[in-house]
Protein backbone atom coordinates (compact mmCIF):
# COMPACT_ATOMS: atom_id res chain seq x y z
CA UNK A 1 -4.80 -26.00 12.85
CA UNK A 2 -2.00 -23.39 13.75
CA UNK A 3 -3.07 -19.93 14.55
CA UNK A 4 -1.14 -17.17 14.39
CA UNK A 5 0.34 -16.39 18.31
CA UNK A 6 -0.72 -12.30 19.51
CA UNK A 7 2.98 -11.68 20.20
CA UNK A 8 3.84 -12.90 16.93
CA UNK A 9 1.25 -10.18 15.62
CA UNK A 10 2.10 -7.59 17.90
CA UNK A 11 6.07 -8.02 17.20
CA UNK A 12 4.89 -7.33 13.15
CA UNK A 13 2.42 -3.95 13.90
CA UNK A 14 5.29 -2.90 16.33
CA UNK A 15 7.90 -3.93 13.41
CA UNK A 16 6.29 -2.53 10.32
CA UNK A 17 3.97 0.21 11.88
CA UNK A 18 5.47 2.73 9.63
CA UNK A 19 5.84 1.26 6.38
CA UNK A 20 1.73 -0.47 6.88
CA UNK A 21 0.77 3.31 7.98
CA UNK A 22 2.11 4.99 4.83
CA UNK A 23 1.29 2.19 2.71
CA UNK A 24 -2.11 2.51 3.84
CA UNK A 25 -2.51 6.28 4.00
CA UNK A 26 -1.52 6.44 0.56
CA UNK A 27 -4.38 3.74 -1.15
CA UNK A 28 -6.66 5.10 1.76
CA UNK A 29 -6.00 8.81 0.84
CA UNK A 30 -5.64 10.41 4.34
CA UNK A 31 -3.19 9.93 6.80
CA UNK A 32 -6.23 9.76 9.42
CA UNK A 33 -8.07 6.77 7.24
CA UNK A 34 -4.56 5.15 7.19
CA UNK A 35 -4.05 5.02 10.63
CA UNK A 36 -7.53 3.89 11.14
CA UNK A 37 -7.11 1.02 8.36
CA UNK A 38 -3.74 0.06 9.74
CA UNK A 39 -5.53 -0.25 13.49
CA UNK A 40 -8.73 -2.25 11.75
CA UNK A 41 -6.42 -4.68 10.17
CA UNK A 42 -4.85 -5.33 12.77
CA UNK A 43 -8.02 -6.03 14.91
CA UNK A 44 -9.28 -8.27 11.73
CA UNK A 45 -6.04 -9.93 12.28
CA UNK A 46 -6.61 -10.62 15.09
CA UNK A 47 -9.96 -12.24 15.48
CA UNK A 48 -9.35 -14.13 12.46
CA UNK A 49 -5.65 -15.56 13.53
CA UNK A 50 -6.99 -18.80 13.48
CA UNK A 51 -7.96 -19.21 9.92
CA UNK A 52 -3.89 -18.26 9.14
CA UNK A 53 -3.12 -20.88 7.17
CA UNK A 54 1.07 -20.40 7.16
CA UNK A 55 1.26 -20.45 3.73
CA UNK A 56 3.05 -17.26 3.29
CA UNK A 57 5.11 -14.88 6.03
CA UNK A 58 2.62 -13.67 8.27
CA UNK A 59 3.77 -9.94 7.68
CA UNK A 60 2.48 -10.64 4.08
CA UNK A 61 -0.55 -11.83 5.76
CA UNK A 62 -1.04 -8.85 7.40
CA UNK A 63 0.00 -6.61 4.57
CA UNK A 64 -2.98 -8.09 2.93
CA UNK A 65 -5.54 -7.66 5.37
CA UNK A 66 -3.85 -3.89 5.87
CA UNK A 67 -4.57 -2.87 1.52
CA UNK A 68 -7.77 -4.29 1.94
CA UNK A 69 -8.41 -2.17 4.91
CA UNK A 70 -6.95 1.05 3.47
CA UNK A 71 -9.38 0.21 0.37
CA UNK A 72 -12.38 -0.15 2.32
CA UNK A 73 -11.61 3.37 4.33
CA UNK A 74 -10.88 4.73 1.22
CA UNK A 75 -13.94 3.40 -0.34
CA UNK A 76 -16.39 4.39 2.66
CA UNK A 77 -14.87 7.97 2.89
CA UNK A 78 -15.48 9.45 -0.44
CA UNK A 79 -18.21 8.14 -3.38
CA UNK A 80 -15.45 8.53 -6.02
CA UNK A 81 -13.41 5.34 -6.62
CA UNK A 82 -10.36 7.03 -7.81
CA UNK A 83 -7.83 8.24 -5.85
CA UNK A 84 -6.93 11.58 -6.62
CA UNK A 85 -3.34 13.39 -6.00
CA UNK A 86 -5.09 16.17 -4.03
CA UNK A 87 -6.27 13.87 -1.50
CA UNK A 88 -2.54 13.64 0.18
CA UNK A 89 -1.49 17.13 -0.58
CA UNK A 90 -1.12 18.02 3.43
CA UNK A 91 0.37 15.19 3.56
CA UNK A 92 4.51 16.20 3.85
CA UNK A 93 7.00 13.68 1.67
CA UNK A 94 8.89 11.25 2.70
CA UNK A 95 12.08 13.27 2.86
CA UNK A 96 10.61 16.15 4.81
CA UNK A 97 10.68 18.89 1.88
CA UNK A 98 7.22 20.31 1.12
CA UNK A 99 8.69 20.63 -2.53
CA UNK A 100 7.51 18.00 -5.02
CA UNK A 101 9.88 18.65 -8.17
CA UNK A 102 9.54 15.92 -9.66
CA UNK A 103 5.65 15.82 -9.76
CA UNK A 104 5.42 12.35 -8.28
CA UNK A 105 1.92 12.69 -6.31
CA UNK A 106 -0.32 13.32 -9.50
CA UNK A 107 1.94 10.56 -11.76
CA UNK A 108 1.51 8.11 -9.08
CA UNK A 109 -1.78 9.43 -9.13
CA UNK A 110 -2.55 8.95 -12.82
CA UNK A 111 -1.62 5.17 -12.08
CA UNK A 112 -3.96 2.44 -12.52
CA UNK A 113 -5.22 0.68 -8.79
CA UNK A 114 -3.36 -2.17 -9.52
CA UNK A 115 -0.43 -0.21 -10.25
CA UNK A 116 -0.50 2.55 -7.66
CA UNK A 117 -0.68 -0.30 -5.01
CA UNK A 118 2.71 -2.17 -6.57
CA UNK A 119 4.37 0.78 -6.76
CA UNK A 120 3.35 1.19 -2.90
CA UNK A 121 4.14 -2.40 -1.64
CA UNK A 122 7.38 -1.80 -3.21
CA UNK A 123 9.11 1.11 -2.70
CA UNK A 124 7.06 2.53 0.43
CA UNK A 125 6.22 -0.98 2.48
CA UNK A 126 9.78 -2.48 1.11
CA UNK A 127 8.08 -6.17 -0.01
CA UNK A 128 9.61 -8.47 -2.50
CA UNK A 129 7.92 -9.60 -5.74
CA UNK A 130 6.75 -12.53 -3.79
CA UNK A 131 5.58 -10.89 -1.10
CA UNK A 132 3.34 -8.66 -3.30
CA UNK A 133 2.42 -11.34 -4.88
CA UNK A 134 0.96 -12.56 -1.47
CA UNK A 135 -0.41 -9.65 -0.49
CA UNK A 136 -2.37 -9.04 -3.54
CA UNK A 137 -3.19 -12.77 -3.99
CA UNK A 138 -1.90 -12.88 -7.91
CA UNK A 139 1.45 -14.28 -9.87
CA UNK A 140 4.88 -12.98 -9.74
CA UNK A 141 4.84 -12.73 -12.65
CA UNK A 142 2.06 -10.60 -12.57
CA UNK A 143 3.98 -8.18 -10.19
CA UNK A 144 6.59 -8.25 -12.60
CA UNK A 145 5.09 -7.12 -15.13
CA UNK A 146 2.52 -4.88 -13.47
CA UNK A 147 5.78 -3.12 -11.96
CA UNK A 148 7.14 -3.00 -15.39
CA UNK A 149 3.72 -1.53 -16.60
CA UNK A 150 4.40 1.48 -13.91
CA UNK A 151 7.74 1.99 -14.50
CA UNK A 152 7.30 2.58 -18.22
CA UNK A 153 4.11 5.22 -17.73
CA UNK A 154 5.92 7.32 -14.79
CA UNK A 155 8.75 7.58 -17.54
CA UNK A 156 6.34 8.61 -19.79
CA UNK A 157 5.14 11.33 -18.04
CA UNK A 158 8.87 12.23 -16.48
CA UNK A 159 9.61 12.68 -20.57
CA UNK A 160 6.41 14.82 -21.22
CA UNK A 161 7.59 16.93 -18.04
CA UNK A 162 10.89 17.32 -19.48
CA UNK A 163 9.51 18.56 -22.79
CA UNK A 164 7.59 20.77 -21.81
C-alpha cells in the first residue's frame, strides 16, 4: 500500500493554503470555521494518509477531505442547512473593494449546494472539471453540466437585476 508522504502533504497546505481557506470559508460560512475546516482536513489527512489510494492528484484528495470539512463546520455551527449570503457579509471580496455591484454574494447564495460548491472549486480553488469531479466524487460530466446549470441561473438573475 502507498501512503501519502507528510512533506508531500505539507508542500500542498503550504501550496494551496489560500485557495482551500476561501474555498472553505465560503461553504463553511465564516472565515473563522474556514480556517478551522482547512486545519481539520488537514489533520484528517493526515492520520488517514495511508488509506490514499493514488487514484487521483493528492491535492484533489485533499480538496475533498477540505469541502467535507467546511460542510461539517458549517453544519455544526448553525441548525439551518442553507447557507445564507449574510453569513460572509464581513467578509471583504476578493479584489479588496467593500462594494458588491454586481450582487454576487446573495446570487451565489440563491445557488443550489451542489452548485454553490462548483462554482467554488472553480473559480475560487482554480480545479479542472476533473478535479471537481474528484473532489466531489461524481462524473465530469456531471460538473459540466452542474456548471452549466449555474451559469445559466446567475444570468438569470444578472437579467432580472438589469431590469429592474
Amino acid at each position: 500500500m502507498v501512503t501519502v508522504e507528510l512533506d508531500e502533504l505539507e508542500a500542498v497546505y503550504r501550496d494551496g493554503y489560500e485557495r482551500f481557506l476561501r474555498v472553505a470559508s465560503v461553504i463553511a460560512g465564516d472565515e473563522a470555521l474556514g480556517a478551522d475546516a482547512v486545519h481539520d482536513a488537514f489533520v484528517r489527512a493526515i492520520r488517514s494518509r495511508a488509506s490514499y489510494r493514488r487514484e487521483a492528484p493528492v491535492e484533489a484528495w485533499v480538496w475533498q477531505i477540505v469541502v467535507n470539512a467546511a460542510r461539517d463546520r458549517r453544519r455544526s455551527a448553525t441548525t439551518d442547512d442553507e447557507w445564507t449570503p449574510e453569513s460572509c457579509e464581513d467578509t471583504p471580496s476578493v479584489n479588496g473593494s467593500s462594494d458588491d455591484p454586481l450582487a454576487l454574494r446573495p446570487w451565489l447564495a440563491s445557488l443550489p449546494e451542489r452548485q454553490r460548491t462548483v462554482v467554488f472549486l472553480r473559480y475560487f480553488a482554480d480545479l479542472d472539471y476533473q478535479g471537481i469531479a474528484s473532489v466531489l466524487g461524481i462524473e465530469v460530466g456531471t460538473v459540466s453540466a452542474t456548471l452549466s446549470a449555474a451559469h445559466a441561473r446567475l444570468r438569470a438573475l444578472k437579467q432580472q437585476e438589469v431590469e429592474r
